[in-house]
C-alpha atoms as a PDB file:
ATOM      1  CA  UNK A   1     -18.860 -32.734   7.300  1.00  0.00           C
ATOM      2  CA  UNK A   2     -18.038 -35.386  10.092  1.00  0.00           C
ATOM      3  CA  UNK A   3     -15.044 -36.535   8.244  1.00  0.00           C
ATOM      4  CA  UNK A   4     -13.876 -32.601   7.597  1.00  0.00           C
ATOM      5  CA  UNK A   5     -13.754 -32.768  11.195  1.00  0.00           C
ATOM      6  CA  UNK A   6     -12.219 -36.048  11.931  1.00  0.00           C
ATOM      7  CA  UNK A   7      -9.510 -35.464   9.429  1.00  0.00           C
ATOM      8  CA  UNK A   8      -8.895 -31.745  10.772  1.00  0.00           C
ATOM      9  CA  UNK A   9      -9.011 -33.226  14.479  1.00  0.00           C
ATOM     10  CA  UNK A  10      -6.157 -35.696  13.804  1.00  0.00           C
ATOM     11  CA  UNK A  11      -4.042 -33.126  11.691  1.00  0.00           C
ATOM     12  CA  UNK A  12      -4.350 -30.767  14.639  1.00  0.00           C
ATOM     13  CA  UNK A  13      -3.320 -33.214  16.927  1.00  0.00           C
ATOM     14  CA  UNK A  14      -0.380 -34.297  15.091  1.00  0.00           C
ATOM     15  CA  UNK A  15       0.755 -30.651  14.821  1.00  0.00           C
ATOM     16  CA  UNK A  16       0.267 -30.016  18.793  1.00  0.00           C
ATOM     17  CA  UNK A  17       3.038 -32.623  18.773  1.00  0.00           C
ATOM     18  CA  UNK A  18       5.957 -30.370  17.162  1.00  0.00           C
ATOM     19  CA  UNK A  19       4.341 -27.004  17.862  1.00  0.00           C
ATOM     20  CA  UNK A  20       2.126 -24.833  19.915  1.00  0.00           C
ATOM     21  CA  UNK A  21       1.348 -21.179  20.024  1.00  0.00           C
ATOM     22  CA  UNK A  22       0.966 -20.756  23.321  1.00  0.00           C
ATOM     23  CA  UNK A  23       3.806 -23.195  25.152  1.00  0.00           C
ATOM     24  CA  UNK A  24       5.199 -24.170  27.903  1.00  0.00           C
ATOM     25  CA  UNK A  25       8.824 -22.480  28.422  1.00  0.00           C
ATOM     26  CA  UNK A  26      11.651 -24.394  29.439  1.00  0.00           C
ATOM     27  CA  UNK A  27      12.758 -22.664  32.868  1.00  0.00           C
ATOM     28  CA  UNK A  28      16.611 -22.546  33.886  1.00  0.00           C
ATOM     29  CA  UNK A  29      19.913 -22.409  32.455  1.00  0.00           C
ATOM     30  CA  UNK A  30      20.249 -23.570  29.119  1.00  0.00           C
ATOM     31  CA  UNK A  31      22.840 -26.736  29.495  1.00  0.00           C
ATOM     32  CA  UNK A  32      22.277 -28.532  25.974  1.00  0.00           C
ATOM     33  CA  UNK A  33      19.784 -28.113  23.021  1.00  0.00           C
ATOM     34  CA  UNK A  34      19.776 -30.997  20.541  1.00  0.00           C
ATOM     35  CA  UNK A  35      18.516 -30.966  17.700  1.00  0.00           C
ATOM     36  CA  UNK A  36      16.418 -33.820  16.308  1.00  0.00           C
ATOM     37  CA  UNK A  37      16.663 -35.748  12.792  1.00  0.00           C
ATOM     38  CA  UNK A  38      14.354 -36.726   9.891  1.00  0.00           C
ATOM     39  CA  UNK A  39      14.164 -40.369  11.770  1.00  0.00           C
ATOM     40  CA  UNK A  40      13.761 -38.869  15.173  1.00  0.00           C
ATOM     41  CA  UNK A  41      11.150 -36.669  14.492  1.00  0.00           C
ATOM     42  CA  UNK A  42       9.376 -39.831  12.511  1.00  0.00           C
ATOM     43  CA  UNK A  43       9.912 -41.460  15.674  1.00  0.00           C
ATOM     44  CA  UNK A  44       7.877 -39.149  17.742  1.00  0.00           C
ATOM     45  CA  UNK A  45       5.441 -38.695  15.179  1.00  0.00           C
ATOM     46  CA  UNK A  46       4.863 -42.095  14.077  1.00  0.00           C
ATOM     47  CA  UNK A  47       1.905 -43.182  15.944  1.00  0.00           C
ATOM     48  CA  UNK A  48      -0.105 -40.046  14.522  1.00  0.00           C
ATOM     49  CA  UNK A  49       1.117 -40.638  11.296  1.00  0.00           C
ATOM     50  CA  UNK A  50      -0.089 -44.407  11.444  1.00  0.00           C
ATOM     51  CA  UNK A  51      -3.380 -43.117  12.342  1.00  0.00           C
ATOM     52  CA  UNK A  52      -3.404 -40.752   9.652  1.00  0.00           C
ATOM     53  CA  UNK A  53      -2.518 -43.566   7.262  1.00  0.00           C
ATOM     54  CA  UNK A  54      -5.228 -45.864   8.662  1.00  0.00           C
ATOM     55  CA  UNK A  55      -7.594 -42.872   7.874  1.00  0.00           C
ATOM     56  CA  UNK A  56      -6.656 -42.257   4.687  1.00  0.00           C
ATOM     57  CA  UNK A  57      -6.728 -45.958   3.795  1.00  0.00           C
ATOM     58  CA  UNK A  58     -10.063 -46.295   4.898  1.00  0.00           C
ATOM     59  CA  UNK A  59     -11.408 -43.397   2.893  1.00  0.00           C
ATOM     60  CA  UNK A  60      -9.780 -44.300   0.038  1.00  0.00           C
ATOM     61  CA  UNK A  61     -11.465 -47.982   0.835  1.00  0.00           C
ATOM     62  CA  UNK A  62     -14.785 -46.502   1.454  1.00  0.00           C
ATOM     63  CA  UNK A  63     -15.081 -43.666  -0.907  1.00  0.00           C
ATOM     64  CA  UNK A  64     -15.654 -40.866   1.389  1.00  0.00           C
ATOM     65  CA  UNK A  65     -12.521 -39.404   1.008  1.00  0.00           C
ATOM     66  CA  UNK A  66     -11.679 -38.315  -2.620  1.00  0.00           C
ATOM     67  CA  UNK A  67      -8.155 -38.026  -4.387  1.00  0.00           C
ATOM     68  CA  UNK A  68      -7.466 -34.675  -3.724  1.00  0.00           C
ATOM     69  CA  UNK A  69      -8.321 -35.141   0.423  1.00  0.00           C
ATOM     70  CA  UNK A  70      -5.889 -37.877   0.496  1.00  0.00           C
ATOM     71  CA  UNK A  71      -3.318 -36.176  -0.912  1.00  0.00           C
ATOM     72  CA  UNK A  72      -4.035 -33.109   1.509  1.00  0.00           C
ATOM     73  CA  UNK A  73      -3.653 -35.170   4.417  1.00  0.00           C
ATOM     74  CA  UNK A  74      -0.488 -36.651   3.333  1.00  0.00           C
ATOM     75  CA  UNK A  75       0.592 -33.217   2.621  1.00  0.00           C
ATOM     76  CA  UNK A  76      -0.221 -31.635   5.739  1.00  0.00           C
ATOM     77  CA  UNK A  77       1.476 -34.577   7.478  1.00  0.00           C
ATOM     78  CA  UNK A  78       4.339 -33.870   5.361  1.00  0.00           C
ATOM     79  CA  UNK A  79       4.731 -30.772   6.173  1.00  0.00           C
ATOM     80  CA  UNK A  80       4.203 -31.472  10.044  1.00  0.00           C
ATOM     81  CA  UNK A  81       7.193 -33.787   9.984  1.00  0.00           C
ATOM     82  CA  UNK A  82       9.576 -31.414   8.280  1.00  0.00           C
ATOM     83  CA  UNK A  83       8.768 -29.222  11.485  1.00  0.00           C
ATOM     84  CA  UNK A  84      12.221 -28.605  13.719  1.00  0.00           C
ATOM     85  CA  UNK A  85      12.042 -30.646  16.937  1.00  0.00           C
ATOM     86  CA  UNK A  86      14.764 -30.002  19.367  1.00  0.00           C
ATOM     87  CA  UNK A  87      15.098 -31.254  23.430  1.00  0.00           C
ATOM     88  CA  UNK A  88      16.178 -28.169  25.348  1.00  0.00           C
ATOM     89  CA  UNK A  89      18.116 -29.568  28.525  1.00  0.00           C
ATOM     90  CA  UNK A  90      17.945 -27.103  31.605  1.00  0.00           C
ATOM     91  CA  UNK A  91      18.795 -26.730  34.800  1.00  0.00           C
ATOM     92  CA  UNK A  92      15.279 -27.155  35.746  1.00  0.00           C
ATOM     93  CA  UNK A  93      14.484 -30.076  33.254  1.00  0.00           C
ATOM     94  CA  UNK A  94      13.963 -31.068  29.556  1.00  0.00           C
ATOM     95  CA  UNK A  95      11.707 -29.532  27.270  1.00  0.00           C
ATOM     96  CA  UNK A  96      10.389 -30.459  23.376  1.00  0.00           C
ATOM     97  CA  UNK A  97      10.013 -27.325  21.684  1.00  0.00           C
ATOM     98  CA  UNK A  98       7.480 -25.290  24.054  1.00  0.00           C
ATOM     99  CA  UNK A  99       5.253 -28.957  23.358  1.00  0.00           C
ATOM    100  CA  UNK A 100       6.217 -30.356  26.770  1.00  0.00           C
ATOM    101  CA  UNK A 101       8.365 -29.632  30.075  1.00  0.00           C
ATOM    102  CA  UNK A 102       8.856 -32.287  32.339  1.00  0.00           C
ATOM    103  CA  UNK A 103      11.080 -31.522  35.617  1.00  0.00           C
ATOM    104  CA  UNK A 104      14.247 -33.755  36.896  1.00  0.00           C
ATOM    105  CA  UNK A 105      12.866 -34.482  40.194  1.00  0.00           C
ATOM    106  CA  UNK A 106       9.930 -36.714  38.084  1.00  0.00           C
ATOM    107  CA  UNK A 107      12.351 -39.289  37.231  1.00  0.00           C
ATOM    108  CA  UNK A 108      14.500 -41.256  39.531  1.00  0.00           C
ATOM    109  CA  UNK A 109      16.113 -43.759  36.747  1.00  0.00           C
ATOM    110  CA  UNK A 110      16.718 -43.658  33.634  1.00  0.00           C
ATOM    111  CA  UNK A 111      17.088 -46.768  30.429  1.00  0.00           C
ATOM    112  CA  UNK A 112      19.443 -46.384  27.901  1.00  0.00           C
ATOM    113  CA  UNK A 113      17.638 -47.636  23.939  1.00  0.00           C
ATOM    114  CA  UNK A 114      18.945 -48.112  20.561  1.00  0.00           C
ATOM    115  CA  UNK A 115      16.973 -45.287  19.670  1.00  0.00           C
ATOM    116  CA  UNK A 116      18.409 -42.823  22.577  1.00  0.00           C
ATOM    117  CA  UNK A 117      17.005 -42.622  26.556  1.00  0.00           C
ATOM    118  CA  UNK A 118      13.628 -43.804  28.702  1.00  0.00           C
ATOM    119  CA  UNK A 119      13.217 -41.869  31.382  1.00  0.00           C
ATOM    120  CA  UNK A 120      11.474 -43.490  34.035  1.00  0.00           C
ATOM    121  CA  UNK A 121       9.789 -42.134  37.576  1.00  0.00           C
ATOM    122  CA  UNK A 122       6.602 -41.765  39.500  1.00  0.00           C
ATOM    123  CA  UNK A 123       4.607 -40.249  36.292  1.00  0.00           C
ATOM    124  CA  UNK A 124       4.458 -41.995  33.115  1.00  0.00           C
ATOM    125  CA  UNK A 125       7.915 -42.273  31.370  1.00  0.00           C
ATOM    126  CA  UNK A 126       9.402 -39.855  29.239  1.00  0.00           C
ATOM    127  CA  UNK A 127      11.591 -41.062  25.835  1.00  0.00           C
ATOM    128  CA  UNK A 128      13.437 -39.265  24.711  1.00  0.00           C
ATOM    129  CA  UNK A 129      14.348 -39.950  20.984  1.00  0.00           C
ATOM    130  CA  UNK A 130      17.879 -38.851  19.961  1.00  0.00           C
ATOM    131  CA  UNK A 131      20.409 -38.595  16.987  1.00  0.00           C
ATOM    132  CA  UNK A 132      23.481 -40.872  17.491  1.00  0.00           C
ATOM    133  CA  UNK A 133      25.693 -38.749  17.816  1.00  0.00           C
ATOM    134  CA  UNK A 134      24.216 -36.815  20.957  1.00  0.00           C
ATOM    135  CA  UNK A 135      23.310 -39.848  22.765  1.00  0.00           C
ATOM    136  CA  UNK A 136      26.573 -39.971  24.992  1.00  0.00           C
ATOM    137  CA  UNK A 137      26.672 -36.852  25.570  1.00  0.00           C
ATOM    138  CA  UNK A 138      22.744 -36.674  26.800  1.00  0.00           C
ATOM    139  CA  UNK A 139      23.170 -39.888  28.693  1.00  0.00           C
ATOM    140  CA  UNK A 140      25.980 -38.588  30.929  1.00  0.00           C
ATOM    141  CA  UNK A 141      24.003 -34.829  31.308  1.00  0.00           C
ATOM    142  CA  UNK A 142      20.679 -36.907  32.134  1.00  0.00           C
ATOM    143  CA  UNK A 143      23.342 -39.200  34.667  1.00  0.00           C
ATOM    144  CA  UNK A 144      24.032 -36.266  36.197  1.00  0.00           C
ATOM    145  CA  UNK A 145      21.180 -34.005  36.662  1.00  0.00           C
ATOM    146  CA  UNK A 146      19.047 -37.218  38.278  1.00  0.00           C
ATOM    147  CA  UNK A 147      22.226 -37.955  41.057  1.00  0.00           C
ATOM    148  CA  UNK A 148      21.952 -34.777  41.473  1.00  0.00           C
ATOM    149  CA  UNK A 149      17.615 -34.476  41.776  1.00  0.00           C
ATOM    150  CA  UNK A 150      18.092 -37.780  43.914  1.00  0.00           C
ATOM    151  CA  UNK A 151      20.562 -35.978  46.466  1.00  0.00           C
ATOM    152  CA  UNK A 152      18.005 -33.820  47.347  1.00  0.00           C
ATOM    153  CA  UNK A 153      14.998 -37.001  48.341  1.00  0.00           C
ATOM    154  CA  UNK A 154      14.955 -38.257  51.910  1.00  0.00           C
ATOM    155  CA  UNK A 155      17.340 -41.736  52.634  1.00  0.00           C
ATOM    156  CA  UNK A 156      14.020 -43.862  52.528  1.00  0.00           C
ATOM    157  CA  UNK A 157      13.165 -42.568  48.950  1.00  0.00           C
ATOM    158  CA  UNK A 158      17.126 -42.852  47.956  1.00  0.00           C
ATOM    159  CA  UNK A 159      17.086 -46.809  48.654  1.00  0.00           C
ATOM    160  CA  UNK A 160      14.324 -47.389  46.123  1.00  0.00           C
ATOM    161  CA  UNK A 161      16.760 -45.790  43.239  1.00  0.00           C
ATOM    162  CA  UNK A 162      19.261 -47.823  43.731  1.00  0.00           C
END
């Protein structure tokens, strides 16, 4: 029964990473929505997927998870990656889906990566993981919209952008 629940528990939680039914909304004008990949969405994904493969791995190992469980899981996790992601750019901020919403005026800098754009500020960063072909065109709205968020902070804040 424990392992119904562990397995079920890390499914779940995998799941509340492309999708919830009750989300947050992404407030503002719509300025870009892109869409993400098969090796985007892996990317967000991946560290619940390790876990699931760990778990699997380790019933399989220990017997306590038959055949049939194992291939549920891997299923399940399947099916959880085929789910659309998309980052919906707003006025206001950028959004995953209704997963998460995370507001300009969090970030004050941002990193280019080979796999698309860190955004970095007082919380904990934000990546964002994008298809290569919307990667210039994100970088120079995300450019923007943070001159613009860092107009707005005092002159003692600004210096600590730069």
């Amino acid at each position: 029964m424990l392992i119904l629940v562990l397995v079920s528990m890390a499914i779940m939680w995998t799941l509340w990473r492309a999708w919830l039914p009750v989300g947050v909304a992404a407030p503002g004008r719509l300025l870009l929505e892109v869409p993400l990949g098969w090796r985007e969405r892996w990317r967000w994904h991946r560290k619940n997927l390790y876990a699931l493969a760990i778990l699997i791995l380790l019933g399989a190992l220990g017997g306590w998870l038959p055949l049939l469980g194992q291939g549920m899981i891997a299923g399940l996790a399947l099916l959880v990656l085929l789910l659309p992601l998309r980052y919906r750019f707003t006025e206001e901020g950028v959004a995953l889906n209704n997963v998460f919403f995370r507001r300009w005026e969090e970030f004050r800098a941002y990193r280019a990566e080979p796999w698309g754009i860190r955004l970095e500020g007082a919380g904990p960063p934000c990546a964002l993981y994008l298809p290569p072909g919307a990667r210039n065109q994100v970088q120079a709205l995300v450019d923007a919209r943070l001159r613009h968020a860092v107009r707005g902070v005092s002159s003692a804040s600004r210096k600590e952008v730069r």
